[in-house]
N, C-alpha and C. Protein backbone atom coordinates (compact mmCIF):
# COMPACT_ATOMS: atom_id res chain seq x y z
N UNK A 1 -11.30 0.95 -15.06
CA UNK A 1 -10.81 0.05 -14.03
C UNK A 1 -11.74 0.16 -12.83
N UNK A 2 -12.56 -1.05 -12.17
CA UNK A 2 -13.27 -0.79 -11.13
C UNK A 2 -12.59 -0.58 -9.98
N UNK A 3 -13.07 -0.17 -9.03
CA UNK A 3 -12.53 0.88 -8.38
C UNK A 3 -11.84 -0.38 -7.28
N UNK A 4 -12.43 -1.71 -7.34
CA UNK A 4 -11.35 -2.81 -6.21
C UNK A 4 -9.91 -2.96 -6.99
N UNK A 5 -10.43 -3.01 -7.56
CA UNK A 5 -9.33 -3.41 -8.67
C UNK A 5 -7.79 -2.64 -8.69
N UNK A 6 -8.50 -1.24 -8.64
CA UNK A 6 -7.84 0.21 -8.43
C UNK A 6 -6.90 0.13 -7.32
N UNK A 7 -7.81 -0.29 -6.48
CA UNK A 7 -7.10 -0.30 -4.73
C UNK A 7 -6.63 -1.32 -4.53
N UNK A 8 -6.40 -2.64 -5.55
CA UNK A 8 -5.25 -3.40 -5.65
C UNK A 8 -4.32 -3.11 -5.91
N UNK A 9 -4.21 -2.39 -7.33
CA UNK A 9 -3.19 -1.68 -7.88
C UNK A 9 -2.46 -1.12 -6.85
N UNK A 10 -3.14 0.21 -6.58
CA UNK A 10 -1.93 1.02 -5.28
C UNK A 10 -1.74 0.10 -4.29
N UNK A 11 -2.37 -0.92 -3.75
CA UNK A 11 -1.99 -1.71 -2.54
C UNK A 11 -0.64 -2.54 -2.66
N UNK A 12 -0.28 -2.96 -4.19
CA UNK A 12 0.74 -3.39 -4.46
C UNK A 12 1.66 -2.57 -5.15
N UNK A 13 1.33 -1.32 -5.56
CA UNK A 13 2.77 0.00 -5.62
C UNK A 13 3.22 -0.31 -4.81
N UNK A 14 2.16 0.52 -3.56
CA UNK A 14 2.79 1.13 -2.14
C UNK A 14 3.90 0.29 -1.76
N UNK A 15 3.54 -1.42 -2.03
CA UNK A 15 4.43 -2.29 -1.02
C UNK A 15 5.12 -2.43 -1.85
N UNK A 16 5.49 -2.27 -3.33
CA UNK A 16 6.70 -2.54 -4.45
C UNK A 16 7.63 -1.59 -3.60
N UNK A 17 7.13 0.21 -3.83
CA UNK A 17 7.87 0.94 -3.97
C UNK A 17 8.59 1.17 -2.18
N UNK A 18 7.67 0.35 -1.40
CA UNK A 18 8.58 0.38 0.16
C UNK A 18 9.60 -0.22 -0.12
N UNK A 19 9.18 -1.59 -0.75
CA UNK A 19 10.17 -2.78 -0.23
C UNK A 19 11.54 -2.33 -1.22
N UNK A 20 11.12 -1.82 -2.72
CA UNK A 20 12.39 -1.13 -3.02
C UNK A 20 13.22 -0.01 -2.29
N UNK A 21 12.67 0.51 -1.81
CA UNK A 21 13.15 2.14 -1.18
C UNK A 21 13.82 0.94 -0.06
N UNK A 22 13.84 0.61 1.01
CA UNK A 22 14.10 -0.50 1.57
C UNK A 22 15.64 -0.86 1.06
N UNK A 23 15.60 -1.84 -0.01
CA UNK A 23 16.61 -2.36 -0.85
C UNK A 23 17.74 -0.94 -0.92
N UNK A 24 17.15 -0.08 -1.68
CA UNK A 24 18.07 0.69 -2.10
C UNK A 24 18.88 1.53 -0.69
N UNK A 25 18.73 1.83 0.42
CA UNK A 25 18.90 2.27 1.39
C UNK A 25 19.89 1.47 2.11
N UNK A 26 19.64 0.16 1.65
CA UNK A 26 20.50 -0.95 2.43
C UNK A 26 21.85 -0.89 1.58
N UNK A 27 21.46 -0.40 -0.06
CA UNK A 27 22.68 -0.48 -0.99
C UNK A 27 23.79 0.77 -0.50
N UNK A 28 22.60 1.56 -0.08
CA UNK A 28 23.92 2.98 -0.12
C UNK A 28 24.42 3.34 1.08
N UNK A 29 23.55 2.62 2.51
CA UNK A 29 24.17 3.33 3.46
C UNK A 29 24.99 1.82 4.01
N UNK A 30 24.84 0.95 3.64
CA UNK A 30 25.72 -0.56 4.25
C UNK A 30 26.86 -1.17 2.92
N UNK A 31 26.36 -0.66 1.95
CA UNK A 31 27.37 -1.40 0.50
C UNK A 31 26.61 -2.73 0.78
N UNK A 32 25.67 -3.42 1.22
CA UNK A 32 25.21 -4.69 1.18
C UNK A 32 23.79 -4.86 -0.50
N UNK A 33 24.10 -5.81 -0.77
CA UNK A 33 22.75 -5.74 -1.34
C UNK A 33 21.97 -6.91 -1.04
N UNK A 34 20.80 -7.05 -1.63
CA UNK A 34 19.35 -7.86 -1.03
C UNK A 34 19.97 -9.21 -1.19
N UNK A 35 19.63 -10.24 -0.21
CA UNK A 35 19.06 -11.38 -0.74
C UNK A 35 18.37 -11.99 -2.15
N UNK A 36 18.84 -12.92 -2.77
CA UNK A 36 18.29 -13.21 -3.41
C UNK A 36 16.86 -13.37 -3.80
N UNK A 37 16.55 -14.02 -2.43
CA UNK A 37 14.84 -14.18 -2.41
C UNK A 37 14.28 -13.00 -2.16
N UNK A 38 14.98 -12.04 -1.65
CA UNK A 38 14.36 -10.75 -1.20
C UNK A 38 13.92 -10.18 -3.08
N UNK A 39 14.63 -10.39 -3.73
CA UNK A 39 14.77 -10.14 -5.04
C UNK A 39 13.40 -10.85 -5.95
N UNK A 40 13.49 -12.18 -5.68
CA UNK A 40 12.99 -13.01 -6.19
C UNK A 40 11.12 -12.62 -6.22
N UNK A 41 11.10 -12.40 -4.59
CA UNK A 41 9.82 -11.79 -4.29
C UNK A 41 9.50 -10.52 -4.63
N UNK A 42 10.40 -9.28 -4.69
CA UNK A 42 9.33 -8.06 -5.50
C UNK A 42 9.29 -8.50 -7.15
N UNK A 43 9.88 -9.38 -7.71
CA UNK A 43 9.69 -9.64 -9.02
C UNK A 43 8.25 -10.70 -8.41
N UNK A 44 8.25 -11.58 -7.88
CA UNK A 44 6.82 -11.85 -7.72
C UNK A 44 5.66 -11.28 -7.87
N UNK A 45 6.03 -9.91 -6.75
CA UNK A 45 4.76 -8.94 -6.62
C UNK A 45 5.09 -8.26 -8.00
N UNK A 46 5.71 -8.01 -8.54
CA UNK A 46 5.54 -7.72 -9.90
C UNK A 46 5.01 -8.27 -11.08
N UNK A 47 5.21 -9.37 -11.09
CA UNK A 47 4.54 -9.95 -12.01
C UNK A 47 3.18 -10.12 -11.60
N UNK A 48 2.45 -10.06 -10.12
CA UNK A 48 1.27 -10.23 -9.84
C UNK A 48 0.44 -9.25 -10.29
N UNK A 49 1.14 -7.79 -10.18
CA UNK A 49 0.85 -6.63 -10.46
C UNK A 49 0.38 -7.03 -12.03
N UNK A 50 1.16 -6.90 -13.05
CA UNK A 50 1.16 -7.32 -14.04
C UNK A 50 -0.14 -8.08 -14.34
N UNK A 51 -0.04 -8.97 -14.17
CA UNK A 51 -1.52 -9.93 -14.50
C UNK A 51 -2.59 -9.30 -13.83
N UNK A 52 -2.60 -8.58 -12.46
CA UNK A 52 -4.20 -7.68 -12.29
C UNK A 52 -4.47 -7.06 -13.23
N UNK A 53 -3.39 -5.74 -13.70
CA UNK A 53 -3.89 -5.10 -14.81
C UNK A 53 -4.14 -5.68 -16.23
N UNK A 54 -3.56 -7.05 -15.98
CA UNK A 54 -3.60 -7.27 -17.65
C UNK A 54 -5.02 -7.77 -17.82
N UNK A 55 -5.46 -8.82 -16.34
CA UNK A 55 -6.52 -9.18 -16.09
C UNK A 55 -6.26 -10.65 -16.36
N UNK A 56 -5.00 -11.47 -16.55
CA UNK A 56 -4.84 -12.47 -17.42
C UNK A 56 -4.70 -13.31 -16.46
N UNK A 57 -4.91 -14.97 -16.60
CA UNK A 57 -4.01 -15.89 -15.58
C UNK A 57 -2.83 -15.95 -16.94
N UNK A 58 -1.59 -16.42 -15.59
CA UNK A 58 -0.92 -16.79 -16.68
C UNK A 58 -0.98 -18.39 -17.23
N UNK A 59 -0.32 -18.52 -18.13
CA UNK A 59 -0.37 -19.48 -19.30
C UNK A 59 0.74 -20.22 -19.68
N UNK A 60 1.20 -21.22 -19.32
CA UNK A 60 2.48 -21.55 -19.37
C UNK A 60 2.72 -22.12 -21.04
N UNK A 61 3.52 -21.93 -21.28
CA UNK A 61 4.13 -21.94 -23.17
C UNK A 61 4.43 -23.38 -23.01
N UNK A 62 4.88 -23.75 -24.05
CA UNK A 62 5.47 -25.25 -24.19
C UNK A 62 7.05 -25.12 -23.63
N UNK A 63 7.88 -24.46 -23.83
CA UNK A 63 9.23 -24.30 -23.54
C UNK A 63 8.94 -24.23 -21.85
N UNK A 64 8.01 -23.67 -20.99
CA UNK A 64 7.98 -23.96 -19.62
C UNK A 64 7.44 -25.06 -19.03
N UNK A 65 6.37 -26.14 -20.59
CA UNK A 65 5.81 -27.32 -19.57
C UNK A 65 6.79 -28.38 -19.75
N UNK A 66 7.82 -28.59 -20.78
CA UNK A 66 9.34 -29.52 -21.19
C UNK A 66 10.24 -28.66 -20.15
């Protein structure tokens, strides 16, 4: 893995594992949980994550272009 690449990777842990720690803090000390979109977006950065390492664009199937 070249080494930008690398420091993508952790650049988007770091902010997964804030914005969760975040979430979860709000679960236990308020009983509230996230926003939807709050949701919506670390699955974003997740899936972005995902495709750096995979290296892939994604590819939309037939069941997503109908």
């Amino acid at each position: 893995m070249s080494q930008t690449k690398r420091e993508q990777v952790v650049s988007h842990l770091r902010y997964l594992r804030q914005e969760l720690r975040e979430m979860h803090q709000g679960i236990n000390e308020d009983g509230f949980f996230p926003e939807p979109g709050e949701l919506r977006g670390v699955l974003a950065q997740m899936e972005a994550l995902l495709e750096l390492l995979e290296g892939n664009t994604k590819i939309k199937t037939n069941t997503e272009l109908g």
